[in-house]
Protein backbone atom coordinates (compact mmCIF):
# COMPACT_ATOMS: atom_id res chain seq x y z
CA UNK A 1 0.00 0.00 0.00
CA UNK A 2 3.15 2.47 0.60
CA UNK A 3 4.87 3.92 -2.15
CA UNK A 4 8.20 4.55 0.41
CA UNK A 5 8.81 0.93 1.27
CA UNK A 6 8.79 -0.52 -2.27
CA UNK A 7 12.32 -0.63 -1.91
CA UNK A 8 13.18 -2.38 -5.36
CA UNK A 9 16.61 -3.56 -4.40
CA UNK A 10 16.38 -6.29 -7.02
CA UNK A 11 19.29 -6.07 -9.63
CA UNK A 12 18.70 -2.93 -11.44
CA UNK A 13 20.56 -0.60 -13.29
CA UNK A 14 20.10 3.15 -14.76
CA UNK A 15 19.86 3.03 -18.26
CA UNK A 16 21.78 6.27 -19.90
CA UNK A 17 18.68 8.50 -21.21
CA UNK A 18 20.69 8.95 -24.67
CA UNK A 19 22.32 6.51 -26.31
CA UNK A 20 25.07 8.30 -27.91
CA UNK A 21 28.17 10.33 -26.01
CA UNK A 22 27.18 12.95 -22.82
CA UNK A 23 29.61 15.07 -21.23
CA UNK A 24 29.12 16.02 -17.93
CA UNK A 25 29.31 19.62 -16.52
CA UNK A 26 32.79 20.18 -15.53
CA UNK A 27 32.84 20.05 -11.68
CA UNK A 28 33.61 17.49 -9.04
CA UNK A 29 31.18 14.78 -8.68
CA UNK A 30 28.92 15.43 -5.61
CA UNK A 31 29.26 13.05 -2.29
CA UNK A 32 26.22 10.58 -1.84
CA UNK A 33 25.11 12.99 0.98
CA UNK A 34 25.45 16.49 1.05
CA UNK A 35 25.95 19.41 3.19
CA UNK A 36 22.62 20.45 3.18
CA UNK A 37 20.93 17.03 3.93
CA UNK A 38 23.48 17.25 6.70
CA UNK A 39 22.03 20.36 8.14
CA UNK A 40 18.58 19.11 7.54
CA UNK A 41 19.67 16.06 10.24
CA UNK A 42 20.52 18.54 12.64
CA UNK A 43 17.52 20.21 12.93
CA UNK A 44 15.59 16.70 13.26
CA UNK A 45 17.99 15.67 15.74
CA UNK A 46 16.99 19.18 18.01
CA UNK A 47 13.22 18.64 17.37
CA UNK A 48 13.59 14.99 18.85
CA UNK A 49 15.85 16.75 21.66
CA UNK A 50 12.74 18.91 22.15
CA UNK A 51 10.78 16.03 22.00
CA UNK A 52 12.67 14.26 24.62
CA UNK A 53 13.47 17.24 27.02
CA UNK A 54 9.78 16.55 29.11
CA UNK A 55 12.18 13.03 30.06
CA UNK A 56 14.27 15.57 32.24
CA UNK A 57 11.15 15.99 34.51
CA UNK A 58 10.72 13.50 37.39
CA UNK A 59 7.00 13.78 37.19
CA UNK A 60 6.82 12.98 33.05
CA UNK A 61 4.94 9.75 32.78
CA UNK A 62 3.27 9.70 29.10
CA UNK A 63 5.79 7.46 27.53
CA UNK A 64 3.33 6.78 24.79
CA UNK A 65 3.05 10.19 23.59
CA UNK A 66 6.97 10.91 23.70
CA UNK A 67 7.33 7.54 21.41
CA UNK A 68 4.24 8.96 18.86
CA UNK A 69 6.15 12.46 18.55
CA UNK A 70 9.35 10.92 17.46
CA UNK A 71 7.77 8.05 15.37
CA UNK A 72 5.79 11.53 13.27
CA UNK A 73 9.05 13.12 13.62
CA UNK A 74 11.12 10.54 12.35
CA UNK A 75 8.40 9.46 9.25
CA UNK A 76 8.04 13.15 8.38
CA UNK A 77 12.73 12.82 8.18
CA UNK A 78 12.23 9.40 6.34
CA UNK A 79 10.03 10.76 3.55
CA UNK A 80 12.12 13.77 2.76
CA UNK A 81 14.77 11.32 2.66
CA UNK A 82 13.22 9.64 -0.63
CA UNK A 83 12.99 12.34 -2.33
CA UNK A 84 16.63 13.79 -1.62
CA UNK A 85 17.57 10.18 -2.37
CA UNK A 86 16.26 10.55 -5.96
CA UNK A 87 17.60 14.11 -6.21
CA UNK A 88 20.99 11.72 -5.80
CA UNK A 89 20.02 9.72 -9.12
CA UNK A 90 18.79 12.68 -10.70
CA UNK A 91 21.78 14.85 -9.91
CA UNK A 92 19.80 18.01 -8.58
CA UNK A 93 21.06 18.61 -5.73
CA UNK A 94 22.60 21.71 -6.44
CA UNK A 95 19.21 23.22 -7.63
CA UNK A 96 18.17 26.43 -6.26
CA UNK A 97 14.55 24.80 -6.26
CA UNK A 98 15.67 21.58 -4.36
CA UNK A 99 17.37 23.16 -2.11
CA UNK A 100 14.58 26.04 -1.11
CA UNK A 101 12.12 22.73 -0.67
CA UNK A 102 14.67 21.13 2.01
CA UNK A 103 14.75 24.73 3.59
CA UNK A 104 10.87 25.33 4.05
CA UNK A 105 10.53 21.32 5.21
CA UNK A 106 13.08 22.55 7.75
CA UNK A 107 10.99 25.48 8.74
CA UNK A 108 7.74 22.75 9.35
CA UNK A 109 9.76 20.70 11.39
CA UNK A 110 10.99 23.79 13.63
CA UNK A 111 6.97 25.03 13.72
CA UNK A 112 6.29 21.07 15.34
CA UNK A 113 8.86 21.28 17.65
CA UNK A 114 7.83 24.30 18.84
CA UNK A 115 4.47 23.27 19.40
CA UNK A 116 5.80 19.83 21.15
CA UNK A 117 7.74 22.01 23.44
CA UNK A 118 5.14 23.96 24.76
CA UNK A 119 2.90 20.70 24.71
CA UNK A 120 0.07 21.37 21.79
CA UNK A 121 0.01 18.33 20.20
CA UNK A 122 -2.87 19.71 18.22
CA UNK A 123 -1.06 22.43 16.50
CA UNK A 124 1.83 20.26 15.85
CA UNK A 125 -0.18 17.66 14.50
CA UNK A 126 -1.69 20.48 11.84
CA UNK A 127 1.87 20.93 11.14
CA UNK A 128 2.58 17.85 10.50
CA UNK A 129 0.01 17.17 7.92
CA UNK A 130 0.62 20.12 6.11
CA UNK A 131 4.14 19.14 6.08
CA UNK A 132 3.38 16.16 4.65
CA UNK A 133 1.39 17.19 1.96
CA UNK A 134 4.44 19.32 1.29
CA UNK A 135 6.22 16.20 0.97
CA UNK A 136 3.95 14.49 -1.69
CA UNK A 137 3.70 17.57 -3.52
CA UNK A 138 7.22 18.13 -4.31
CA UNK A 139 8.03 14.53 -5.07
CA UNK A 140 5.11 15.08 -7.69
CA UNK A 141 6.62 18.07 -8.57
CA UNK A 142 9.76 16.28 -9.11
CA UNK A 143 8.87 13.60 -11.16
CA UNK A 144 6.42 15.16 -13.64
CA UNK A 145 9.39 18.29 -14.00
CA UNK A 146 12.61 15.85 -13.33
CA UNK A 147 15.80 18.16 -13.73
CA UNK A 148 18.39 17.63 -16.50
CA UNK A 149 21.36 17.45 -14.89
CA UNK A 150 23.65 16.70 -17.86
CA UNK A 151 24.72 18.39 -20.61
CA UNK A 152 25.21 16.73 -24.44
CA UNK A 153 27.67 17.37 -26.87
CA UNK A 154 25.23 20.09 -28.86
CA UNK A 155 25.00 21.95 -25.71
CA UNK A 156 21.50 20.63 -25.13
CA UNK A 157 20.43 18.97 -21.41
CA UNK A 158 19.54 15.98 -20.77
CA UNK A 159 18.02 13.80 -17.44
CA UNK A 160 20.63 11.62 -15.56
CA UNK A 161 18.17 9.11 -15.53
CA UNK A 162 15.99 6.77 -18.10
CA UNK A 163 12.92 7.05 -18.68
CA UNK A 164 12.03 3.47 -17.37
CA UNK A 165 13.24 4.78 -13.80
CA UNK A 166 11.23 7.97 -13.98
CA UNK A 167 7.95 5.99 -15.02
CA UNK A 168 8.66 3.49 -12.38
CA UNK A 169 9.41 6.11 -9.40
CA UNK A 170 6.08 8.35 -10.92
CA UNK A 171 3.72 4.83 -10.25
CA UNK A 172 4.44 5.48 -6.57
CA UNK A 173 2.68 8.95 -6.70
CA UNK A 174 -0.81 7.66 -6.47
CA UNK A 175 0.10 5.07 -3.90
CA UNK A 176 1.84 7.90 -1.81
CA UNK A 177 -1.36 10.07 -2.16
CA UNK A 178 -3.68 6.96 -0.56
CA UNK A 179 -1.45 5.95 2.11
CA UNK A 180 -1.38 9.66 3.28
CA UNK A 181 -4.77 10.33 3.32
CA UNK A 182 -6.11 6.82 4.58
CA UNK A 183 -3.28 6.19 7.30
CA UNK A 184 -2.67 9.72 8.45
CA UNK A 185 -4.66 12.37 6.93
CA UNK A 186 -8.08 10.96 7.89
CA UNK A 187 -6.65 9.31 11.39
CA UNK A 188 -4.95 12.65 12.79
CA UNK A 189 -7.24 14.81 11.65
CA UNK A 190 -9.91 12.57 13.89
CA UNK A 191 -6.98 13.02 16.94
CA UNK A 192 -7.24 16.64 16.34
CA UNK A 193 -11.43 16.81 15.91
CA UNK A 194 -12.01 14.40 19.04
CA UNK A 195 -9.31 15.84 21.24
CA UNK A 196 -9.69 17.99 24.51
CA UNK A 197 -7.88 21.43 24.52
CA UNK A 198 -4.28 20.75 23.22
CA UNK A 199 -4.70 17.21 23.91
CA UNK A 200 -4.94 14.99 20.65
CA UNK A 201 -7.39 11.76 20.72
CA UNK A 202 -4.92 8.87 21.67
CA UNK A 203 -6.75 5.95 19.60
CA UNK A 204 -6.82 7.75 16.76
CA UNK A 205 -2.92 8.53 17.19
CA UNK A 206 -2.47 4.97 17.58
CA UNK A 207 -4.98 3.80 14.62
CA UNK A 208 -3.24 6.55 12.29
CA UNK A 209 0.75 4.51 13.60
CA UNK A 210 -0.99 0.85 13.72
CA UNK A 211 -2.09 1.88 9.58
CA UNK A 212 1.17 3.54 8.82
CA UNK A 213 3.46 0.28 9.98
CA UNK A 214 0.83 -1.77 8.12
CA UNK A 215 1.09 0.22 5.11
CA UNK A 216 4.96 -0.25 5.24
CA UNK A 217 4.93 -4.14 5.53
CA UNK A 218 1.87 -4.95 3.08
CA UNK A 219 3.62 -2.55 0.46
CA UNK A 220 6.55 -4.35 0.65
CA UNK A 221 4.82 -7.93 0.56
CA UNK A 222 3.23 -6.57 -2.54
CA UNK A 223 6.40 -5.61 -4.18
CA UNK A 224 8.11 -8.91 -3.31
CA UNK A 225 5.28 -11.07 -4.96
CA UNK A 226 5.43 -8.80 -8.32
CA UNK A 227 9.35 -9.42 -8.13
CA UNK A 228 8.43 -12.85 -7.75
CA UNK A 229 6.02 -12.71 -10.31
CA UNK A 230 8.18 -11.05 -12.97
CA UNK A 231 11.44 -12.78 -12.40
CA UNK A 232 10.57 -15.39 -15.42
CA UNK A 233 9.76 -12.57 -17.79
CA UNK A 234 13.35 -10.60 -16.16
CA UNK A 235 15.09 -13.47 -17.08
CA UNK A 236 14.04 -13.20 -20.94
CA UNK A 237 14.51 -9.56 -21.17
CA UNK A 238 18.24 -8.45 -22.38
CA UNK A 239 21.12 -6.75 -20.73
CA UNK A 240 19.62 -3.47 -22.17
CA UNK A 241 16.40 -3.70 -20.63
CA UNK A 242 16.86 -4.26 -17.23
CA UNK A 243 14.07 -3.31 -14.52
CA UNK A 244 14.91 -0.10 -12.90
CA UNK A 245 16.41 0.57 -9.35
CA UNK A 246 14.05 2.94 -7.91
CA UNK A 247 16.37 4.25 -4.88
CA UNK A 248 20.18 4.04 -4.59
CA UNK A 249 20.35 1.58 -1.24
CA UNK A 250 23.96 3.04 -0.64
CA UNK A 251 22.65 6.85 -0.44
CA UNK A 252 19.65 5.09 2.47
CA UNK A 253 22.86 3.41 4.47
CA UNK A 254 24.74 6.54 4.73
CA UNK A 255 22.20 9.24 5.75
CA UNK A 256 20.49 6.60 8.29
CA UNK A 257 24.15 5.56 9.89
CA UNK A 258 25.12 9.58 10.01
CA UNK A 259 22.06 10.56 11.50
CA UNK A 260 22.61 7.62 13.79
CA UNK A 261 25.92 9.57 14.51
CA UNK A 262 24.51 12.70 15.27
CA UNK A 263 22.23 11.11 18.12
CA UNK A 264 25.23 9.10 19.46
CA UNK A 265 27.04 12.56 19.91
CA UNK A 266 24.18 14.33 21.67
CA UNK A 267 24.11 12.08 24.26
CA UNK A 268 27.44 13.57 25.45
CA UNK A 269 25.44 16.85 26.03
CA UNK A 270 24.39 15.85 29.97
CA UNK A 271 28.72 15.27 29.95
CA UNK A 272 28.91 18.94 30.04
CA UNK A 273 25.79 19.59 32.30
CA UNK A 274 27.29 20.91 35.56
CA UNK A 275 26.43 18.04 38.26
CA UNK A 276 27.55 14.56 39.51
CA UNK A 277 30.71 13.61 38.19
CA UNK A 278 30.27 10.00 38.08
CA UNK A 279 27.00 10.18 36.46
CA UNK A 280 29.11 12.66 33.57
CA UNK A 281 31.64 9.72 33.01
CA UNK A 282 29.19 7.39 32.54
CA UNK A 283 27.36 9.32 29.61
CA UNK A 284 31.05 9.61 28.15
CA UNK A 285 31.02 5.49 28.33
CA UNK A 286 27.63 4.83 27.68
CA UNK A 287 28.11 7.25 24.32
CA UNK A 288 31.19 5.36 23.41
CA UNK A 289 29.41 1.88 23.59
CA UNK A 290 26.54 3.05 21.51
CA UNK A 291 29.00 4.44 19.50
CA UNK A 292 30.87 1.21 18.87
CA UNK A 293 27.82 -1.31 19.35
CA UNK A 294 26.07 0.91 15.98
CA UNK A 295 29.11 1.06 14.20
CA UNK A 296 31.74 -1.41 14.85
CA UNK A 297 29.64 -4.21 15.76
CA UNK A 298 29.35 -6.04 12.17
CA UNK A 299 32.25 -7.08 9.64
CA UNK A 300 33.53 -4.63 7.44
CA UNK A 301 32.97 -6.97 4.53
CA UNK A 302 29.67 -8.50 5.59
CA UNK A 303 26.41 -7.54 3.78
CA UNK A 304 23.64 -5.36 5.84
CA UNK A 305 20.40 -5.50 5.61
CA UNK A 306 19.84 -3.02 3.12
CA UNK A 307 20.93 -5.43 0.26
CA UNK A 308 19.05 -8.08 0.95
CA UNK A 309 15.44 -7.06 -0.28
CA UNK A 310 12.27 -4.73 0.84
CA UNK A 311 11.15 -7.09 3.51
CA UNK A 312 14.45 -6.62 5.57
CA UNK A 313 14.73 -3.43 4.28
CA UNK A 314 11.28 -2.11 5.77
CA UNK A 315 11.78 -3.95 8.84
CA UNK A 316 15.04 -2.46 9.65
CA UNK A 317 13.40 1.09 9.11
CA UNK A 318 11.30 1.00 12.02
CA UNK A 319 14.07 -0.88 14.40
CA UNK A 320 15.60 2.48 13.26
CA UNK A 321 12.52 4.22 14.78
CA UNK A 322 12.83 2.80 17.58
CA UNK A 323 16.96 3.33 18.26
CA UNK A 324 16.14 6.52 17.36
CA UNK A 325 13.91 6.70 20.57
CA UNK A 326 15.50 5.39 22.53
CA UNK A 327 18.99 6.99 22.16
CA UNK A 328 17.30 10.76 23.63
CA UNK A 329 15.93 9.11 26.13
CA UNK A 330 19.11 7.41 27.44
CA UNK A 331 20.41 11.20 27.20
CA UNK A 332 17.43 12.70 29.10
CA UNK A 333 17.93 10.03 32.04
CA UNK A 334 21.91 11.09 32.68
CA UNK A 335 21.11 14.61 32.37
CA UNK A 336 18.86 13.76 35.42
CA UNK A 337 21.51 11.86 36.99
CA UNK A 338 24.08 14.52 36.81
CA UNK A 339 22.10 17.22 37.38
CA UNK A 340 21.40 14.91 40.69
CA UNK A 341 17.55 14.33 41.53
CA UNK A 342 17.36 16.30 44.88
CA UNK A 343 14.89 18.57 43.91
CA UNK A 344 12.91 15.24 42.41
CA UNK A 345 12.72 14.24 46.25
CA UNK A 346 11.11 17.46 46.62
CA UNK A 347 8.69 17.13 43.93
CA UNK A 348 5.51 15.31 44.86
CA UNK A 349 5.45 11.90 42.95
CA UNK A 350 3.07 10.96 39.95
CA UNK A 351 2.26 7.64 39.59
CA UNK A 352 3.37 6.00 36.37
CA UNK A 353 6.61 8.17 37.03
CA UNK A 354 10.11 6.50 37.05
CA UNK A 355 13.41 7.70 38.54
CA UNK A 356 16.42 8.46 36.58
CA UNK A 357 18.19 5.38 37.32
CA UNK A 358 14.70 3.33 35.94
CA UNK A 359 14.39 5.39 32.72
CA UNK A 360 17.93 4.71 31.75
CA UNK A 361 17.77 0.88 32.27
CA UNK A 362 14.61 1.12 30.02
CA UNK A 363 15.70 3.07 27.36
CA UNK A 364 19.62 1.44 27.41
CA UNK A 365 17.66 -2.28 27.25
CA UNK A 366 15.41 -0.90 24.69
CA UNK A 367 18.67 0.28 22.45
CA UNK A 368 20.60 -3.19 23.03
CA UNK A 369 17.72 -4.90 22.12
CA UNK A 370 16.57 -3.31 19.24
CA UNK A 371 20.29 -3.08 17.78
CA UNK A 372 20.57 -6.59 18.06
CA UNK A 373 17.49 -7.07 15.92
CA UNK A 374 18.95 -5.16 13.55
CA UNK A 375 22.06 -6.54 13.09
CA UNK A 376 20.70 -9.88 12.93
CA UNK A 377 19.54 -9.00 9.39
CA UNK A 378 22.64 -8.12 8.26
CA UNK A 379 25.08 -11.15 6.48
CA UNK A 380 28.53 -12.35 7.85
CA UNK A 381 31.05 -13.53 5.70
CA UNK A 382 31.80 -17.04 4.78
CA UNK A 383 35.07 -19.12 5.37
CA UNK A 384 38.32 -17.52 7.05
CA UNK A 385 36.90 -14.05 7.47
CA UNK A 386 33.69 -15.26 8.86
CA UNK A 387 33.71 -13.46 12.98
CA UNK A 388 34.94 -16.47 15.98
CA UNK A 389 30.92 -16.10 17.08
CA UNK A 390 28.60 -16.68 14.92
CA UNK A 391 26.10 -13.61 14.00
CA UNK A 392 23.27 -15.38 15.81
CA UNK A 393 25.24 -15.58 18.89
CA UNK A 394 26.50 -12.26 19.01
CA UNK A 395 22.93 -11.16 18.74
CA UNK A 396 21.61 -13.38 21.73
CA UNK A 397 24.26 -12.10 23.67
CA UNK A 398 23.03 -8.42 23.20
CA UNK A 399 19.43 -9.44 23.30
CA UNK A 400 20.55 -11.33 26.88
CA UNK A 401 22.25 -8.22 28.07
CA UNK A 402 19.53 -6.25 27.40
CA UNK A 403 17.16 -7.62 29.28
CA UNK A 404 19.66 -8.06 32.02
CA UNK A 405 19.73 -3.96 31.79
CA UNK A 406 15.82 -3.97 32.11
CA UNK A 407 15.94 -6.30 35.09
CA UNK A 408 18.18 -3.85 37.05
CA UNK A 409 15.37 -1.26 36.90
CA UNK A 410 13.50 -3.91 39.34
CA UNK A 411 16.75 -5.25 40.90
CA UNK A 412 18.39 -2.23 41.89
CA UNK A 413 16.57 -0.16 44.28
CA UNK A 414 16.10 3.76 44.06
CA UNK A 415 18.44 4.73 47.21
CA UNK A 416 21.18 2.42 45.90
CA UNK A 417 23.96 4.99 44.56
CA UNK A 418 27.90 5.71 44.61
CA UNK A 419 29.27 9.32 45.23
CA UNK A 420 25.43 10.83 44.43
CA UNK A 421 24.49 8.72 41.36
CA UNK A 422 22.31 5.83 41.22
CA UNK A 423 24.24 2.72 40.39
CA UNK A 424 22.48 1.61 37.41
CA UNK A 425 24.80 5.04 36.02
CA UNK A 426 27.64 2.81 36.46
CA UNK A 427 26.55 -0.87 35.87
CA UNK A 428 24.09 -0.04 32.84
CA UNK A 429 27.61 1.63 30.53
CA UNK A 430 30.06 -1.47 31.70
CA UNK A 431 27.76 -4.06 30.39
CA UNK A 432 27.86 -2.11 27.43
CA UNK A 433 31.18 -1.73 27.28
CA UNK A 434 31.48 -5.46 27.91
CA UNK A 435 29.30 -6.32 25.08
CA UNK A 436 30.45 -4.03 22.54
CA UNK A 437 33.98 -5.23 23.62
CA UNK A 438 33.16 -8.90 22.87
CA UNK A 439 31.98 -7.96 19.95
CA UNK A 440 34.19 -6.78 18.00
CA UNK A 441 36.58 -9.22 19.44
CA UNK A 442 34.29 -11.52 17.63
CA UNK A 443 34.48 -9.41 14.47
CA UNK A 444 38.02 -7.87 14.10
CA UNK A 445 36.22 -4.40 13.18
CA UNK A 446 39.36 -3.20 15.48
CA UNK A 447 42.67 -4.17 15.18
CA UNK A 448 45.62 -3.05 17.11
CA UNK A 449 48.25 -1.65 14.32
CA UNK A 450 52.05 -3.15 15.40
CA UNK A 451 55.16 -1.81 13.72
């Protein structure tokens, strides 16, 4: 049913739009992500900071609504994504046009963070609707007016891409337009009619995030049977006539592993917080194993889960969704912890509420968990550079430690601390450590370099 997930990661190639000679203009070729989507990860990255800033406060107890406001927040990222990922293929992203479009969708995220921050879920949810109508629109836009990008011989210009590709990435326009208006359109703007003052109504939040996973998953179910379907008639057609690649999987990898990056580096904001010392080293180590665990956990040379078709690839999206949840909230709970919870002793306790030590056993389980999942997609390599544990193994063993991290939130009492901290600020970053250091033991994704 989604147009996004139809990941078509089959073998498919760009067909040049000319047969005879091009010349490119002459400057350097542009990197697979540029400075600009860069910037536009920033400011996603502070509206989910927003987002998770309410975490700070003892009394914050709607866990639901904090996960809803990144999930919009991170679909709203995701679907900008596609259509700077065929600005890649189609070589516009140097256009003045392109680049005023990434500018205003960073000007809708900004108005929904500001309406998150002040906690008027209604006006952000107008926001976000409009903002995604934005989104359909100028992927529309950019497929019935593609850009020519190259130049030929008589001076003339030309699209970077065939015109199988551009009639194959134009089908997903009407499926796009459905999906928005049956799975959020129609369900948020029910939240926002049946609400209560700023409040939106919660089934219909959930109903419109129930319809958008399902979307995802029967879209890509769909996509796999036609592959299926077509793979005798593939097999007749010649080298020339390939099916087209709709998105370029490498350009996907990058800009979710770098915004990955950015969220791994925020966590070291509670380091420079003022407060309890141990609970600042702790961030430091906990950001260094989340570091290495997203990173440095796989082979170099092993295959993730991008290449291996739509249904991994869909999956793996919303383990993203969920890492990228947890991550701020494993930020908020040290900022609590070295910012020291005296004046949460003061506070008078609302039920549902959890301490700082609690919330970062939650969230740091969550992230080990949900990391493991997805590297269990990805492929290690065969023979003698296969890992000493198997890929399985390695993700049982982070699966194992992450519930051990959830049981401390039960097994660890409140008033349990060292030098002002609670001790899960200690424990919860060594088993990381531990299991990050095991590893990539496993791996060799580090190697010590000898003279």
């Amino acid at each position: 049913m989604m147009a996004d997930p139809n990941f078509n990661y089959q073998s498919i190639q760009n067909q040049p739009h000319h047969e005879h000679e091009v010349t490119k203009d002459e400057e350097e070729e542009e990197p697979k992500v540029s400075t600009l989507e860069l910037f536009s990860d920033l400011v996603i990255v502070v509206a989910i900071h927003v987002v998770a800033t309410p975490l700070e406060e003892s009394h914050f107890n709607e866990f639901g609504l904090y996960f809803a406001r990144v999930f919009y927040l991170w679909l709203a990222w995701h679907m900008m994504t596609i259509f700077m990922n065929a600005a890649v293929l189609m070589k516009s992203s140097n256009c003045p046009i392109h680049n005023s479009f990434i500018f205003v969708w960073m000007a809708f995220i900004l108005h929904m963070s500001q309406a998150f921050s002040v906690n008027n879920d209604m006006i952000a949810a107008l926001w976000y609707l409009f903002l995604r109508a934005f989104e359909t629109a100028i992927y529309w836009r950019s497929m019935i007016h593609p850009y020519k990008a190259i130049k030929l011989a008589d001076g003339s210009m030309t699209l970077s891409v065939s015109d199988d590709w551009l009639k194959a990435m134009s089908d997903y326009i009407p499926v796009m337009v459905f999906t928005f208006i049956f799975c959020e359109f129609i369900p948020l703007s029910l939240a926002v009619y049946w609400g209560h003052h700023d409040d939106l109504y919660s089934p219909m939040v959930a109903t419109s995030i129930v319809l958008i996973i399902l979307s995802f998953f029967v879209g890509a179910v769909r996509a796999v049977g036609k592959q299926n379907g077509n793979q005798g008639q593939q097999q007749q057609m010649s080298k020339d006539a390939n099916v087209i690649n709709g998105f370029d999987v490498e350009h996907f990898e990058e800009r979710y592993e770098l915004i990955s990056l950015i969220f791994t580096g925020e966590l070291c904001f509670a380091a420079g917080t003022p407060g309890n010392s141990v609970g600042a080293y702790g961030v430091l180590f906990m950001a260094f194993s989340v570091y290495l665990l997203t990173f440095k956990s796989h082979p170099l040379n092993g295959v993730k889960f991008w290449a291996r078709g739509i249904l991994y690839s869909v999956a793996g999206l919303f383990l993203y969704a969920g890492i990228f949840c947890a991550i701020p909230a494993i930020g908020s709970a040290f900022v609590r912890i070295v910012e020291s919870e005296q004046k949460e002793e003061e506070e008078e306790e609302v039920e549902g509420s959890v301490s700082a030590g609690e919330l970062l056993c939650y969230s740091a389980g969550a992230f080990m968990i949900l990391s493991a999942f997805l590297n269990l997609m990805h492929v290690d390599p065969d023979g003698s550079a296969a890992p000493k544990i198997s890929l399985r193994n390695r993700g049982l063993i982070r699966i194992f430690v992450g519930l051990i991290i959830w049981s401390l939130s039960v097994l660890i009492p409140d008033k349990v601390e060292f030098q002002g901290a609670p001790l899960a600020s200690i424990v919860v970053p060594f088993l990381a450590l531990v299991t990050c250091s095991i590893e990539i033991w496993a791996v060799g994704s580090l190697k010590i370099a000898f003279e």
